[in-house]
Protein backbone atom coordinates (compact mmCIF):
# COMPACT_ATOMS: atom_id res chain seq x y z
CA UNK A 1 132.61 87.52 106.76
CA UNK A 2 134.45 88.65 103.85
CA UNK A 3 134.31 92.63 103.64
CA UNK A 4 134.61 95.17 101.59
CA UNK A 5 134.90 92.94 98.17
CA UNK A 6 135.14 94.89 94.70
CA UNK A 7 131.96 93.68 93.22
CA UNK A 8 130.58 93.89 89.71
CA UNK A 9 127.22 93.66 89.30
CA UNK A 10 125.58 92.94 86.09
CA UNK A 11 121.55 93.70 85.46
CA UNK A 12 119.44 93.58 82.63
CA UNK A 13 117.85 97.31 84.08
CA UNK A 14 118.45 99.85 86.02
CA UNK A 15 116.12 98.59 89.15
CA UNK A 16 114.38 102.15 89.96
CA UNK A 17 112.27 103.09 90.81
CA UNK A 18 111.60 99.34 92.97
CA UNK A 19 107.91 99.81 91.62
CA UNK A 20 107.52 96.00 90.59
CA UNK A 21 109.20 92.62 91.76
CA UNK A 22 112.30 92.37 88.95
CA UNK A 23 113.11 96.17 89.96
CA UNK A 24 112.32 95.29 93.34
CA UNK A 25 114.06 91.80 93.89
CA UNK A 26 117.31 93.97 92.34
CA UNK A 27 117.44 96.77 93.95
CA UNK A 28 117.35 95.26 97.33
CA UNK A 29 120.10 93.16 96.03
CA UNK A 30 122.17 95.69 95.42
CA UNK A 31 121.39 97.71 98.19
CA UNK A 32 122.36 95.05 100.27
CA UNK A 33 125.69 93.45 98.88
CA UNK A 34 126.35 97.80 98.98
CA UNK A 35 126.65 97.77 102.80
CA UNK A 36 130.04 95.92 102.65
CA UNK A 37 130.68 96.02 99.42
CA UNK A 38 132.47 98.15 96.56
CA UNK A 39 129.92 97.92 93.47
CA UNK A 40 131.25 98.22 90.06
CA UNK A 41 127.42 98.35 87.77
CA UNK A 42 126.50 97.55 84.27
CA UNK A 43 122.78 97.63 83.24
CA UNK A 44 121.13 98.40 80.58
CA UNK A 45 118.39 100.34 79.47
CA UNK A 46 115.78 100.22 76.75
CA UNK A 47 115.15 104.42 76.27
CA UNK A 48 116.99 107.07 77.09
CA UNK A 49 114.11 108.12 79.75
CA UNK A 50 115.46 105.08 81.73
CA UNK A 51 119.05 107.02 82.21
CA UNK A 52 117.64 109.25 84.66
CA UNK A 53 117.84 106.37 86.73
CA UNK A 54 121.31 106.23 87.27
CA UNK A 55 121.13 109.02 89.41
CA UNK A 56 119.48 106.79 92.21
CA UNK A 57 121.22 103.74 92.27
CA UNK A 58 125.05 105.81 92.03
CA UNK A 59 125.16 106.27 95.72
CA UNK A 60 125.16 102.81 95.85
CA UNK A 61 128.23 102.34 93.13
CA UNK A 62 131.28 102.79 92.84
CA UNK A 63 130.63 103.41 89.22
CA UNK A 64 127.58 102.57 86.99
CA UNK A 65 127.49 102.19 83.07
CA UNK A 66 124.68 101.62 81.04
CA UNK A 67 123.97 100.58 77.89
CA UNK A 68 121.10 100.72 75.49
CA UNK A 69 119.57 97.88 73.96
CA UNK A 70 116.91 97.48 71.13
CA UNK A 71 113.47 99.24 71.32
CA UNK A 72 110.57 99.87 68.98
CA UNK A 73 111.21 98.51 65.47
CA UNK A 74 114.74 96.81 66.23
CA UNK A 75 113.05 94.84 69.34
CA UNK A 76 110.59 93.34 66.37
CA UNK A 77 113.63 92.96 64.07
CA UNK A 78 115.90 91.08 66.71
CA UNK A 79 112.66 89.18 67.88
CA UNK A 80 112.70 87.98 63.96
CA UNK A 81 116.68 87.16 63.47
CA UNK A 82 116.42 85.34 67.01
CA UNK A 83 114.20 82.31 64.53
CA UNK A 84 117.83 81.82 63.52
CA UNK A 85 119.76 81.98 66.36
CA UNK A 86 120.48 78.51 68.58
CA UNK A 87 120.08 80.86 71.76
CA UNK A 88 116.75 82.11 73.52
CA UNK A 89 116.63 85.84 72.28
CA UNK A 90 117.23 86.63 76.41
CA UNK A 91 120.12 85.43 75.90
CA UNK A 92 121.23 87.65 72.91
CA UNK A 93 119.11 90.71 73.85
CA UNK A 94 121.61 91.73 76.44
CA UNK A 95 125.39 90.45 74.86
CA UNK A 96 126.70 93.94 73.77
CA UNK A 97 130.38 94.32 72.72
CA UNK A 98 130.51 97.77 74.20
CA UNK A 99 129.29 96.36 77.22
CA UNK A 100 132.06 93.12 77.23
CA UNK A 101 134.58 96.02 76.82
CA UNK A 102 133.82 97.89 80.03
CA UNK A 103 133.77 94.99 81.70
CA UNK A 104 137.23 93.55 80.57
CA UNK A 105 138.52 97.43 81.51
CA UNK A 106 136.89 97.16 85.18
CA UNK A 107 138.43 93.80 85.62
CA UNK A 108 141.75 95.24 84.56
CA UNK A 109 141.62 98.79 86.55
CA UNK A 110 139.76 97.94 89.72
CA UNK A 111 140.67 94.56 90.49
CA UNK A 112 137.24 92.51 90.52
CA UNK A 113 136.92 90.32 93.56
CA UNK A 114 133.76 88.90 92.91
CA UNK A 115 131.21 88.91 89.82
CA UNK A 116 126.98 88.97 90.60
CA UNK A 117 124.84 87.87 87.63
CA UNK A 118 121.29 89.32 88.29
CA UNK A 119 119.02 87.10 85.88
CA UNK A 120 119.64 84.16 83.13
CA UNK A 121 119.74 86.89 80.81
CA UNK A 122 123.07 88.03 81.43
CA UNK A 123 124.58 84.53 82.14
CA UNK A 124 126.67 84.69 78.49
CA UNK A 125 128.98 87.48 80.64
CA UNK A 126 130.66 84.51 82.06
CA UNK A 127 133.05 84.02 78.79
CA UNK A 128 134.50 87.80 79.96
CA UNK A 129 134.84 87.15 83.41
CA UNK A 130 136.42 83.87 82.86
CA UNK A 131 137.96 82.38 86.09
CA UNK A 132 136.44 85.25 88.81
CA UNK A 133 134.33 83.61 91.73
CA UNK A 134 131.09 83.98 90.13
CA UNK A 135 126.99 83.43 91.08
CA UNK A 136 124.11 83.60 88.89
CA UNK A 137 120.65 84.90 90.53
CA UNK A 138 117.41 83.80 89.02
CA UNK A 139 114.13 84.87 90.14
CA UNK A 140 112.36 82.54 87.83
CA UNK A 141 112.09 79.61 85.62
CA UNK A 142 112.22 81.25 82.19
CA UNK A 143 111.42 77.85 80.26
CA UNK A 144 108.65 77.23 82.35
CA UNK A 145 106.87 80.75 82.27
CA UNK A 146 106.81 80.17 78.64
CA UNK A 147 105.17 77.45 78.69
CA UNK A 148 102.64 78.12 81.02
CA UNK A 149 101.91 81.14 78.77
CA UNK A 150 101.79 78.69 75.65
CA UNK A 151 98.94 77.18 78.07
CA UNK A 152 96.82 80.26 77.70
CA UNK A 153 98.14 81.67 74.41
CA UNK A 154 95.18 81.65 71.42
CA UNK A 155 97.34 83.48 68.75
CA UNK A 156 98.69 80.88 67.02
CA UNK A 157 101.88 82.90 65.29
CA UNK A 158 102.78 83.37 68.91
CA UNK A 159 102.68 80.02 70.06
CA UNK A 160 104.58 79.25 67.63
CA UNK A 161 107.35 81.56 68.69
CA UNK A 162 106.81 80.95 72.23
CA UNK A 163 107.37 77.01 71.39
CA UNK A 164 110.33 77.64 69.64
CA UNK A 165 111.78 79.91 72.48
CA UNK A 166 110.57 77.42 75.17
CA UNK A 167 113.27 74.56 73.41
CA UNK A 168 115.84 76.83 73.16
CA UNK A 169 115.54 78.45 77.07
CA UNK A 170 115.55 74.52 77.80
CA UNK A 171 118.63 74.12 76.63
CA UNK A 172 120.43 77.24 77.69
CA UNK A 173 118.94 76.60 81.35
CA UNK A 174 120.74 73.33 81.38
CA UNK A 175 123.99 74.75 80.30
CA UNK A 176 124.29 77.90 82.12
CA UNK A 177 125.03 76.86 85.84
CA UNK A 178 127.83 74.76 85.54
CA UNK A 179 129.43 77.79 84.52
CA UNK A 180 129.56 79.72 87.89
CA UNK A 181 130.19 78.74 91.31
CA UNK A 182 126.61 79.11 92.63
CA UNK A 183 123.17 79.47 91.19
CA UNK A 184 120.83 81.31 93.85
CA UNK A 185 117.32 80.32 93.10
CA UNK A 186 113.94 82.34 95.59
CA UNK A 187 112.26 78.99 95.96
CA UNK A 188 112.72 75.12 96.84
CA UNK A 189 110.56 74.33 93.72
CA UNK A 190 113.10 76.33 91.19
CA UNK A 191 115.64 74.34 92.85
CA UNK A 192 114.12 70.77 92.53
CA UNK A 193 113.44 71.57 88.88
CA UNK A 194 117.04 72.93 87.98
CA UNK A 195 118.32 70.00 89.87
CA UNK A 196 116.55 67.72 87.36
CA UNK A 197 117.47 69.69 84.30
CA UNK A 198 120.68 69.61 84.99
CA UNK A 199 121.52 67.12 87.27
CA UNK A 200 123.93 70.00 89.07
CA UNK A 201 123.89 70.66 92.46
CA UNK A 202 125.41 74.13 93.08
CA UNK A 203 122.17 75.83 93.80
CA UNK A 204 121.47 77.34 96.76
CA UNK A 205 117.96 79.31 97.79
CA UNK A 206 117.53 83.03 99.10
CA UNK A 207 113.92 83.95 99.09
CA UNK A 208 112.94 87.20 97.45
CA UNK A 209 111.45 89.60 100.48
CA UNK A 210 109.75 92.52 102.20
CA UNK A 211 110.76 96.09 103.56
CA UNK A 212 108.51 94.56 106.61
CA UNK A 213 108.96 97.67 108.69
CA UNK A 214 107.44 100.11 105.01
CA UNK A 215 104.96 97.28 104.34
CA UNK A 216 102.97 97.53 106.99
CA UNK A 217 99.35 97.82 108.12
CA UNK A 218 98.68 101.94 109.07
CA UNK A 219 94.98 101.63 110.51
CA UNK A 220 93.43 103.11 107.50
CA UNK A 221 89.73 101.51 107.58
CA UNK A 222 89.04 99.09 105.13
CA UNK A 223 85.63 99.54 103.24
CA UNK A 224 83.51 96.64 103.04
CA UNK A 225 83.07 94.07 99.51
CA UNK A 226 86.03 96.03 98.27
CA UNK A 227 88.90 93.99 96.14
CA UNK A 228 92.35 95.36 95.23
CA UNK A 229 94.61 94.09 92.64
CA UNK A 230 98.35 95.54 91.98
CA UNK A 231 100.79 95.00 89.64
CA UNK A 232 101.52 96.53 86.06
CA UNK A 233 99.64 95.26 83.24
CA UNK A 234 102.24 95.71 80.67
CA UNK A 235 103.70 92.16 81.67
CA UNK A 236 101.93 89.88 80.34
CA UNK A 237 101.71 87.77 82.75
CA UNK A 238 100.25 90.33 84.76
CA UNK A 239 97.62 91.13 81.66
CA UNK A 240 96.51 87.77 81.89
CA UNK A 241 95.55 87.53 85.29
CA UNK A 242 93.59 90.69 84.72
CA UNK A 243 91.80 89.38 81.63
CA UNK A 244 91.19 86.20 83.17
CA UNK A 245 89.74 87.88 86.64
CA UNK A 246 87.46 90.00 84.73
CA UNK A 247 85.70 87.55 82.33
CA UNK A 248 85.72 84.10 84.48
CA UNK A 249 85.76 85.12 87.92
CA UNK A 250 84.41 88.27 88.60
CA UNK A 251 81.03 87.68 87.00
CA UNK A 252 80.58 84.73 89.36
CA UNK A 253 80.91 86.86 92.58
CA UNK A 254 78.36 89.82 91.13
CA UNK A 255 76.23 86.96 91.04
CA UNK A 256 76.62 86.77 95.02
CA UNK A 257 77.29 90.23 95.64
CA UNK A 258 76.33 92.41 93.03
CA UNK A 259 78.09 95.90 94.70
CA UNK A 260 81.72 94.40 94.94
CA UNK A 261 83.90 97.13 94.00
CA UNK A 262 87.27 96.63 92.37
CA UNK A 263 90.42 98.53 92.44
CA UNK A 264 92.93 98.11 89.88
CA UNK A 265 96.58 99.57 90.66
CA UNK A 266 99.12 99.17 88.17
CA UNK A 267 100.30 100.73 84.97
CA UNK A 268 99.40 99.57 81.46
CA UNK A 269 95.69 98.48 82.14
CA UNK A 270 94.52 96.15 79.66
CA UNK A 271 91.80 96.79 76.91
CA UNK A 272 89.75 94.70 78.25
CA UNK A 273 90.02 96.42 81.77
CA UNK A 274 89.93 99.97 80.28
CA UNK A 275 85.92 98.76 78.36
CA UNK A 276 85.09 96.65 81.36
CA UNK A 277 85.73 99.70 83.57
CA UNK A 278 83.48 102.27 81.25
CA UNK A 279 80.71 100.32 81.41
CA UNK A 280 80.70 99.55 85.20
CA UNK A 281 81.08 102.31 87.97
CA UNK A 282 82.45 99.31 90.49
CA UNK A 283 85.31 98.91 88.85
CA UNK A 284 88.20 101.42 89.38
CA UNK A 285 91.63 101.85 87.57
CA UNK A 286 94.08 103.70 89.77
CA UNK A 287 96.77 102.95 87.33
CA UNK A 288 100.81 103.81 88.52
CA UNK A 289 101.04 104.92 92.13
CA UNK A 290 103.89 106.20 94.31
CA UNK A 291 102.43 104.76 97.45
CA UNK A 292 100.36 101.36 96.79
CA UNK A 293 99.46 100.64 100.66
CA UNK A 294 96.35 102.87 100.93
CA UNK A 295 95.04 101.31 97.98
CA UNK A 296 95.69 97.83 99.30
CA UNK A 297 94.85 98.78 103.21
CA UNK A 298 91.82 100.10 102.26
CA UNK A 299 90.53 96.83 100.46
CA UNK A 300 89.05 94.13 102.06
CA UNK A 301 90.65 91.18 99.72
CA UNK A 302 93.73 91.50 98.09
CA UNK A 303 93.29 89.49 94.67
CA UNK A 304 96.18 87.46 92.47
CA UNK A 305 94.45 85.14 90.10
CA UNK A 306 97.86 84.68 88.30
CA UNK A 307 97.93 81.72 85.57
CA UNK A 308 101.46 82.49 83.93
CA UNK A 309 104.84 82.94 85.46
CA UNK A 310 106.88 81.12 88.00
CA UNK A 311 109.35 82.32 90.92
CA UNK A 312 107.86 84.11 93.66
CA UNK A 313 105.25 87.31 93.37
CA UNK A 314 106.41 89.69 95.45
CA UNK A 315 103.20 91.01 95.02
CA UNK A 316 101.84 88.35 96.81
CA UNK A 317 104.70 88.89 100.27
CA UNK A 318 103.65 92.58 100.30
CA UNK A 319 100.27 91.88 100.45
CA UNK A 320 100.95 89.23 103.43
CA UNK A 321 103.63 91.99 105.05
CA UNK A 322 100.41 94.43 105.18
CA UNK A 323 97.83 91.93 106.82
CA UNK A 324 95.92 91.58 103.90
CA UNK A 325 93.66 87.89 103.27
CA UNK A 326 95.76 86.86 99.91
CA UNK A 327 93.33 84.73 97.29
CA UNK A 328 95.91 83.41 94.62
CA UNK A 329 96.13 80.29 92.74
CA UNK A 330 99.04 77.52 92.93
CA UNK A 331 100.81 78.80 90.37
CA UNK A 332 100.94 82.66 92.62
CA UNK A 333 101.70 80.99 95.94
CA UNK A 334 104.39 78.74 94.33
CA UNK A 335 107.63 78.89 96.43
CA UNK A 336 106.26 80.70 99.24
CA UNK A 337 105.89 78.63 102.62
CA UNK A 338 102.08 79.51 102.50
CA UNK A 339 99.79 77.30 104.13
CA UNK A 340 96.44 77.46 102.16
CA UNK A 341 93.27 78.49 104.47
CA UNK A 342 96.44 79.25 107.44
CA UNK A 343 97.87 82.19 106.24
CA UNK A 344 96.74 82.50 102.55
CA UNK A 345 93.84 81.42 99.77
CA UNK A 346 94.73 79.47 97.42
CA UNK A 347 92.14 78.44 94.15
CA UNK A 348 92.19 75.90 91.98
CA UNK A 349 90.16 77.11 89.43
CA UNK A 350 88.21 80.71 88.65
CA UNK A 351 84.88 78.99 90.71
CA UNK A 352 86.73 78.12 93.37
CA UNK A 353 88.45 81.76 92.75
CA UNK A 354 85.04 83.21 92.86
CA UNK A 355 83.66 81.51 95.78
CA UNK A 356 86.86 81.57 98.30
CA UNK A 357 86.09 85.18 97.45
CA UNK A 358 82.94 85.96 98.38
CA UNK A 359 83.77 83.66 101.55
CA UNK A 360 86.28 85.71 103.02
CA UNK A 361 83.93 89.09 102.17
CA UNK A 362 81.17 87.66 103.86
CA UNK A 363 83.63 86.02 107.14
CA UNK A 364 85.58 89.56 107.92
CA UNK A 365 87.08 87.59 111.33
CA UNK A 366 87.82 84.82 109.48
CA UNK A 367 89.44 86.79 106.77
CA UNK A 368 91.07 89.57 109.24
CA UNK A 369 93.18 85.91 110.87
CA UNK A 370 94.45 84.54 107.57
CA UNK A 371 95.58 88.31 107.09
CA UNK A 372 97.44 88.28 111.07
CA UNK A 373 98.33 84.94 109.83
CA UNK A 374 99.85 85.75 106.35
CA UNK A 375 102.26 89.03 108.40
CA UNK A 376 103.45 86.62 111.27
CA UNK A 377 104.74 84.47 108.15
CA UNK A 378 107.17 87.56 106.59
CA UNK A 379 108.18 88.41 109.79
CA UNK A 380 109.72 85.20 109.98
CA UNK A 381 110.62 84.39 106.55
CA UNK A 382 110.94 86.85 104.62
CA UNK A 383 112.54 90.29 106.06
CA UNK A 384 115.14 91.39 103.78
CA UNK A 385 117.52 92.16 106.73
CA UNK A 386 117.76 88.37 107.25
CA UNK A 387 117.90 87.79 103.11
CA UNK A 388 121.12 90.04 103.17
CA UNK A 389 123.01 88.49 105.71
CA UNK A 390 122.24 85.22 104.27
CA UNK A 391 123.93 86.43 100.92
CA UNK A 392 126.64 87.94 102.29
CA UNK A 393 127.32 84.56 104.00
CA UNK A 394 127.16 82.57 100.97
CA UNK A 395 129.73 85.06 99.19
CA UNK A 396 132.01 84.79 101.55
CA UNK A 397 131.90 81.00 101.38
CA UNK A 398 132.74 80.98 98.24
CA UNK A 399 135.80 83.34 97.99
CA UNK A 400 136.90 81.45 101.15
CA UNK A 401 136.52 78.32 99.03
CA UNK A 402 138.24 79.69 95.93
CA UNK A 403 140.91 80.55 97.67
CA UNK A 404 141.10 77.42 99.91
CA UNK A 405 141.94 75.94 96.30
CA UNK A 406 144.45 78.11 95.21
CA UNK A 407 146.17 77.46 98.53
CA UNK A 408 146.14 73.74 98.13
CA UNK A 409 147.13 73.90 94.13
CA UNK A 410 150.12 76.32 95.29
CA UNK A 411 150.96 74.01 98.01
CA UNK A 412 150.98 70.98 95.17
């Protein structure tokens, strides 16, 4: 294994706190490429309340710099100019020139082994870094959670937009990888679709994972007919699945059990949730929490009727890490190796939602086995112990490729 590497590290955030799967999925990246490694960051930030940040993730740095990007009224503006633009606005959001000069300085004053791309976003960085080894992480299809949104979208100025963006993410998904040695993908399904886009195959999967040993089941008594949701509500995708619980599924189970109680954790509730929740005494909005496990421990189901997105919800694994029964739909369990009615739920549509609910309320053995079930499957899968070595391997292999090649070329 190749040690002690000079890596740079390039995120669209500062991942802290690891309150939600992009922050999550990130930090534990670079917490774990930290062990061996020297880490040169650059992030960004969208307010200068984000800075305070820094302070956590320097321990693991050599050096971090971050640098602001639009908010408020320029985010809008951008959004606008972006019509123009042949790239997805992802793509442009995050190209700064103040950040391509600190980069070109830390490849000329610290000697760069090795260059990690956290997210399509940041892919354009590859013109600055030029001939480094180089991989590209992505944690999700961004062409395809547009268009699943486009699916639900009723504003029509917005599917507009979204249409647009969806043909130009297309493109730029099809053109990015061939520009670094490796694209690491979380599931076998983003890799059979990139594979077909692009007809490349220099993509190799490393799931996202758990903190198994924090996410884990404390023997705090679950109360009965109880449901738990978590996740913030300020992305979108998120919104939607709240939206969509609380006006096509969740009158179907009051029809069956009229005293289910429902606890929503997660910043940003929606309007819909903030109404739904004055008018009914069942229904309970936690909002942000430091410590989401007694909230989900102390539920009987743990509930992700998610209709948008696509990579894996780490939502979802934590939920499985603490023994929970999972209900989901296809488009939640994509990309984890669930087994539906084995380890996890999984819904076709908001009746089947709504009645696989009430099932595993009314079966509390059969639901307490898919829970047993659903841990067994982290523990095996999805530790991020195991996730770490596996990228550390796959680094080394390809700096011992690279320089493989420059020993042969040499040689010539």
């Amino acid at each position: 294994m190749v040690h002690n590497m000079n890596i740079l590290f390039i995120s669209t955030e500062i991942p802290y706190p690891p309150d939600h799967g992009h922050h999550i999925s990130t930090y534990n990246s670079l917490k774990g490429l930290a062990k061996n490694h020297n880490i040169f960051f650059v992030g960004f930030a969208t307010t200068k309340k984000e800075l305070k940040y820094k302070r956590a993730i320097k321990p693991l740095c050599v050096s971090a710099d971050i640098f602001m990007i639009a908010s408020g009224w320029r985010f809008w503006l951008s959004l606008f100019f972006n019509v123009f633009s042949p790239r997805p606005f992802i793509g442009q959001r995050y190209y700064k020139s103040a950040a391509r000069k600190t980069i070109r300085n830390l490849l000329r004053e610290d000697k760069i082994d090795f260059v990690h791309f956290d997210l399509l976003h940041v892919a354009p960085y590859y013109k600055v870094v030029r001939a480094l080894p180089k991989v590209l992480g992505n944690r999700n299809v961004e062409s395809l959670r547009f268009l699943r949104r486009l699916q639900t979208e009723r504003n029509i100025i917005k599917v507009v937009y979204f249409y647009l963006q969806y043909f130009k993410l297309r493109r730029f998904e099809k053109k990015m990888p061939a520009k670094f040695d490796c694209c690491v993908l979380v599931s076998d399904v983003d890799k059979r679709f990139h594979a077909r886009l692009t007809g490349n195959d220099n993509f190799v999967v490393i799931p996202n994972g758990v903190e198994i040993d924090y996410f884990t089941p404390n023997g705090i008594p679950h109360k009965s007919n109880t449901l738990v949701w978590v996740g913030s509500m300020k992305d979108p995708y998120n919104a939607d699945a709240v939206d969509y619980f609380l006006e096509n599924i969740l009158p179907r189970i009051k029809t069956e059990i009229p005293d289910v109680e429902v606890n929503f954790v997660g910043a940003s509730p929606t309007k819909l949730l903030k109404r739904k929740a004055s008018e009914n005494e069942h229904l309970k909005i936690s909002g942000f929490v430091d410590d989401v496990r007694p909230h989900m421990e102390q539920a009987t189901v743990f509930i992700a009727p998610i209709r948008c997105g696509s990579g894996t919800k780490i939502k979802i694994l934590n939920a499985l890490s603490m023994s929970m029964p999972v209900v989901t739909t296809p488009v939640g369990a994509e990309g984890i190796a669930v087994v539906d009615d084995e380890n996890i739920i999984i819904a076709k549509d908001d009746e089947d939602f709504a009645n696989k609910t009430i099932m595993l309320l009314r079966n509390p053995e059969f639901a307490k086995n898919i829970g047993k079930n659903g841990r067994q499957l982290v523990e095996e899968l999805y530790d991020w112990q195991a996730i770490h070595k596996q990228r550390h391997q796959l680094y080394a292999k390809i700096v011992h490729q690279r320089n493989a090649k420059l020993v042969k070329s040499s040689e010539n």
